[in-house]
Protein backbone atom coordinates (compact mmCIF):
# COMPACT_ATOMS: atom_id res chain seq x y z
CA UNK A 1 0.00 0.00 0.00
CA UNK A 2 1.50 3.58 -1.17
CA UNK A 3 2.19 6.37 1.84
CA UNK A 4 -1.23 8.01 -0.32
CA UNK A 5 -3.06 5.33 -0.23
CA UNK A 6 -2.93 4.32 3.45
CA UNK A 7 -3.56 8.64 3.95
CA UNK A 8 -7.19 7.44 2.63
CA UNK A 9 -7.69 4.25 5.14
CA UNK A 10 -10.35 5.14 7.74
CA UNK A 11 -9.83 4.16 11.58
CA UNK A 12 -12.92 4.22 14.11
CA UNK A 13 -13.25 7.81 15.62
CA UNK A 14 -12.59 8.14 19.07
CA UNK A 15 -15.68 8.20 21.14
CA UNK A 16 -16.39 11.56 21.88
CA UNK A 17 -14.45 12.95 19.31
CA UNK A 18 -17.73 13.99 17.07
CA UNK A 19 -18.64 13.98 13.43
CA UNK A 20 -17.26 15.59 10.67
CA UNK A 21 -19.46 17.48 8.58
CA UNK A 22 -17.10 19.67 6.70
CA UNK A 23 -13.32 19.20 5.37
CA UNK A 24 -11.07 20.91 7.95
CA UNK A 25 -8.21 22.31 6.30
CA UNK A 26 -5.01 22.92 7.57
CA UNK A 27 -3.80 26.16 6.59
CA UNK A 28 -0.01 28.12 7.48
CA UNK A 29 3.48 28.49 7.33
CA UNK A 30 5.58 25.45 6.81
CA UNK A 31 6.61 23.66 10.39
CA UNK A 32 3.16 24.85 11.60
CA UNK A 33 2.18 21.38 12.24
CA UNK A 34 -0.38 20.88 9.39
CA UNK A 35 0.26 17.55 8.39
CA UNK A 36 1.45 16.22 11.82
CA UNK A 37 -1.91 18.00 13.80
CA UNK A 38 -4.01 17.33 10.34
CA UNK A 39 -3.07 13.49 10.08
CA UNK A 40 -3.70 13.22 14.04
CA UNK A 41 -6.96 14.93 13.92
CA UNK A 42 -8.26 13.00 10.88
CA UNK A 43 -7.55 9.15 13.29
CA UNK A 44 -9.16 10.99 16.34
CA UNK A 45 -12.69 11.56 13.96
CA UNK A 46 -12.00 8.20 11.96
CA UNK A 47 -12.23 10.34 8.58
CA UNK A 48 -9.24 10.07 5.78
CA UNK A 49 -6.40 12.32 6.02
CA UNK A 50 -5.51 14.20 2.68
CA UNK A 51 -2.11 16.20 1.58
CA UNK A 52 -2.42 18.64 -0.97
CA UNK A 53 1.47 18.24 -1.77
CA UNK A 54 1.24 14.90 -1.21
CA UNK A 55 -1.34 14.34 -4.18
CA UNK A 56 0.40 16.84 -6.68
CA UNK A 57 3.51 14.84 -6.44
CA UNK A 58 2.12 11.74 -7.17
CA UNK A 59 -0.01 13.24 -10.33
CA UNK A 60 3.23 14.56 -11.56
CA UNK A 61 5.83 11.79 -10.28
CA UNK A 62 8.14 14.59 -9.13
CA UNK A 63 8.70 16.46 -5.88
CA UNK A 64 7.36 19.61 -5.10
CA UNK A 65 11.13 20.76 -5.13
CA UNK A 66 11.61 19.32 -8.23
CA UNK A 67 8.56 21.32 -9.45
CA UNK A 68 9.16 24.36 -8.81
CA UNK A 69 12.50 23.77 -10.66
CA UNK A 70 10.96 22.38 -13.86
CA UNK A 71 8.06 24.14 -14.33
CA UNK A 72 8.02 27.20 -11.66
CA UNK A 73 6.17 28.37 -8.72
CA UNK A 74 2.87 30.33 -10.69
CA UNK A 75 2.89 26.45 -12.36
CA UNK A 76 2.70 24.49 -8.94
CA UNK A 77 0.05 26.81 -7.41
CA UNK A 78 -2.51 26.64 -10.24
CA UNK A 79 -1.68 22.70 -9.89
CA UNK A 80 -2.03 22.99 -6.37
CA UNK A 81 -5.89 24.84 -6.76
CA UNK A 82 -6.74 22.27 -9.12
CA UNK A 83 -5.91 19.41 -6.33
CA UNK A 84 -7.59 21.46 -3.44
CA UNK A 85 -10.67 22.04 -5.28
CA UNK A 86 -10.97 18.11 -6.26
CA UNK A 87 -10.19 17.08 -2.97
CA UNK A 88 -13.16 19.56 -1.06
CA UNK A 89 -15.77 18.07 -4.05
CA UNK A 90 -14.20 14.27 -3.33
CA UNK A 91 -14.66 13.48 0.30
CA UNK A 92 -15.02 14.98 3.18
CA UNK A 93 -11.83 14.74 5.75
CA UNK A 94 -9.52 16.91 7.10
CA UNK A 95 -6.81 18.35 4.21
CA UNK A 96 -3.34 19.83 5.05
CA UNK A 97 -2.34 22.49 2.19
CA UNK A 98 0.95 23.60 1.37
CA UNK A 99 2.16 27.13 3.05
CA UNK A 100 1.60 29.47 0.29
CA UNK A 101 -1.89 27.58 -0.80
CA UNK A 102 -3.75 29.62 0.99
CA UNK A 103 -2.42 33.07 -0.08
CA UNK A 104 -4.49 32.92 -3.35
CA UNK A 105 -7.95 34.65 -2.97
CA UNK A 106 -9.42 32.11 -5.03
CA UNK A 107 -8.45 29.37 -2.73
CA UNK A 108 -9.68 31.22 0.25
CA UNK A 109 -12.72 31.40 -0.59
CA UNK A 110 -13.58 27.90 -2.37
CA UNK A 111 -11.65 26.45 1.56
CA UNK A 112 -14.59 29.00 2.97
CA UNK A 113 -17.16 27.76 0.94
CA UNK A 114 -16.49 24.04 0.86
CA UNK A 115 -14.92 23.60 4.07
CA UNK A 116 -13.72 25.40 7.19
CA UNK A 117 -10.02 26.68 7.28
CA UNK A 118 -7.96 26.52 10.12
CA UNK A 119 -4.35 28.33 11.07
CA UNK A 120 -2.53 26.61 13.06
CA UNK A 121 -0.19 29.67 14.41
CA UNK A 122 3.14 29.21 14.99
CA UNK A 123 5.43 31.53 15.95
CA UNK A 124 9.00 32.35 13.59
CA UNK A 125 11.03 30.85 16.07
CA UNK A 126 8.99 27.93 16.57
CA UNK A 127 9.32 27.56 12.78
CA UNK A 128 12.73 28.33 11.86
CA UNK A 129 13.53 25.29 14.68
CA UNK A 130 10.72 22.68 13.15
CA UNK A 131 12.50 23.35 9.55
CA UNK A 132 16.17 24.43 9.80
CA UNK A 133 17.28 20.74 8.88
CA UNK A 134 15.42 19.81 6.31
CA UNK A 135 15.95 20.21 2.73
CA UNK A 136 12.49 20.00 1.46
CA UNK A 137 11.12 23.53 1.29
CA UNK A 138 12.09 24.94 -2.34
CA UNK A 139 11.02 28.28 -0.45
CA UNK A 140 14.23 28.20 1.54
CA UNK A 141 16.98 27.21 -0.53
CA UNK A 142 18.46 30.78 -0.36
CA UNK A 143 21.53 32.21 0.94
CA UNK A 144 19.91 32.80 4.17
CA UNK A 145 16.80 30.51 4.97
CA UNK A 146 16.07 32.09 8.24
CA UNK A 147 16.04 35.60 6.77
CA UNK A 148 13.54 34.35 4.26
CA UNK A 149 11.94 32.33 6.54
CA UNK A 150 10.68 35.38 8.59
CA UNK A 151 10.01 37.38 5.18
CA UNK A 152 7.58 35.19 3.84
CA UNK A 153 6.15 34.91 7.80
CA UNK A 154 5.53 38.28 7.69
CA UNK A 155 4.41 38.94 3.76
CA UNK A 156 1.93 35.95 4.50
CA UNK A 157 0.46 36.40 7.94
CA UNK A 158 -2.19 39.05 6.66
CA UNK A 159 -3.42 36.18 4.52
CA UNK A 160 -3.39 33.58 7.32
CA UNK A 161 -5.30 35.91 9.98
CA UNK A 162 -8.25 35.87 7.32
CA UNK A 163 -8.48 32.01 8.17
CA UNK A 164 -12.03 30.74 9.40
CA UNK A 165 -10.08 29.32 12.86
CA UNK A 166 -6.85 29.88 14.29
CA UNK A 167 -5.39 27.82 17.07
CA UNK A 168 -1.91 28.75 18.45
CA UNK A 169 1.18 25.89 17.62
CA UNK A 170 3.96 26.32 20.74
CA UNK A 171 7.27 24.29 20.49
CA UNK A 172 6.40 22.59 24.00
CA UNK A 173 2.71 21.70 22.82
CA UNK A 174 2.39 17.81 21.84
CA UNK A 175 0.33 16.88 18.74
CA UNK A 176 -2.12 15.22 20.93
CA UNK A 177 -2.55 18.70 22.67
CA UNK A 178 -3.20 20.58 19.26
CA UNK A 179 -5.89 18.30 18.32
CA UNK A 180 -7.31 18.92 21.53
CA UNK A 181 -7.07 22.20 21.00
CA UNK A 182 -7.94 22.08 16.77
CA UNK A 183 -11.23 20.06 18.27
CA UNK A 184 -12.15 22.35 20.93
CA UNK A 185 -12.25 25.92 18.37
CA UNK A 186 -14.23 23.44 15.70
CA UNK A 187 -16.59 22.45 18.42
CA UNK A 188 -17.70 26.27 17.85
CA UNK A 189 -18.62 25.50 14.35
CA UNK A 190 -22.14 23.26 14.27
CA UNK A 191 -21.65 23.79 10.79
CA UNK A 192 -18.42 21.90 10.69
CA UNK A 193 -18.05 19.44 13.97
CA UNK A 194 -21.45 17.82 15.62
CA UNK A 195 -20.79 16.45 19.29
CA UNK A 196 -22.93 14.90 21.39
């Protein structure tokens, strides 16, 4: 079974948890949490766990990195739409986007309309320490990826604060503790999370 594939394979929801009436997606900056919190949240409610990246990569058979060096960023993002819109019409589940996805107005709005989106907010420090060692954020291959780090932070917060839901992401907070806390700010949505 491919790493997508098993994304897709339900688990029983935790008692408790509620039901899922609208596609939570996860929406900041990379190291956020989104697809750590997202795939977390998704076993808690016993609904499938979908990557926006994830699924672009595996329509084009390349890396996002590798992407954005064939075919540019403008390229990946109208990809990356195309994927986010199929996967709000497909199934309902929670959906972790890609940092910049939700900078477009477009996407905004269909996330609005179809689903529910939620920040998880995560301070620049907290960041720059959840992605200093990896080499998998295109964004960042620069001269200095801290300096750009906290430039696209700060170009791309205006877009984040105009997310349905924001829950704060602290370097000492578990993943267990952000879905409580993902769960307890959708419990305020009827529209998106029945309990009982």
């Amino acid at each position: 079974m491919s790493g997508i594939e098993q994304t897709a394979v339900r688990k029983a929801p935790v008692p408790g948890a509620g039901r899922l009436k609208k596609t939570v997606v996860m929406v900041g900056m990379m190291g956020a949490g989104k697809t750590a919190v997202g795939r977390a949240l998704a076993a808690r409610l016993g609904v499938p766990f979908l990557d926006s990246d994830s699924e672009i990569e595996a329509a084009a058979n390349m890396t996002v990195p590798e992407i954005f060096v064939r075919d540019g960023e403008p390229f990946f993002r109208r990809k990356e739409s195309q994927v986010i819109s199929r996967l709000l019409d497909e199934e309902r589940g929670i959906l972790s986007t890609g940092g910049g996805a939700f900078l477009a107005e477009a996407n905004r709005k269909m996330i609005s309309e179809k689903g529910v989106s939620v920040w998880l907010n995560a301070g620049p420090e907290v960041l720059w320490n959840r992605v200093r060692h990896k080499d998998s954020r295109p964004l960042l291959r620069t001269a200095n990826p801290k300096a750009t780090l906290l430039e696209l932070y700060e170009a791309r917060l205006p877009f984040y604060r105009q997310a349905d839901l924001m829950v704060v992401s602290e370097a000492d907070v578990s993943v267990e503790q952000m879905v409580d806390r993902v769960l307890a700010v959708l419990a305020t949505r009827p529209d998106v999370l029945e309990t009982s």
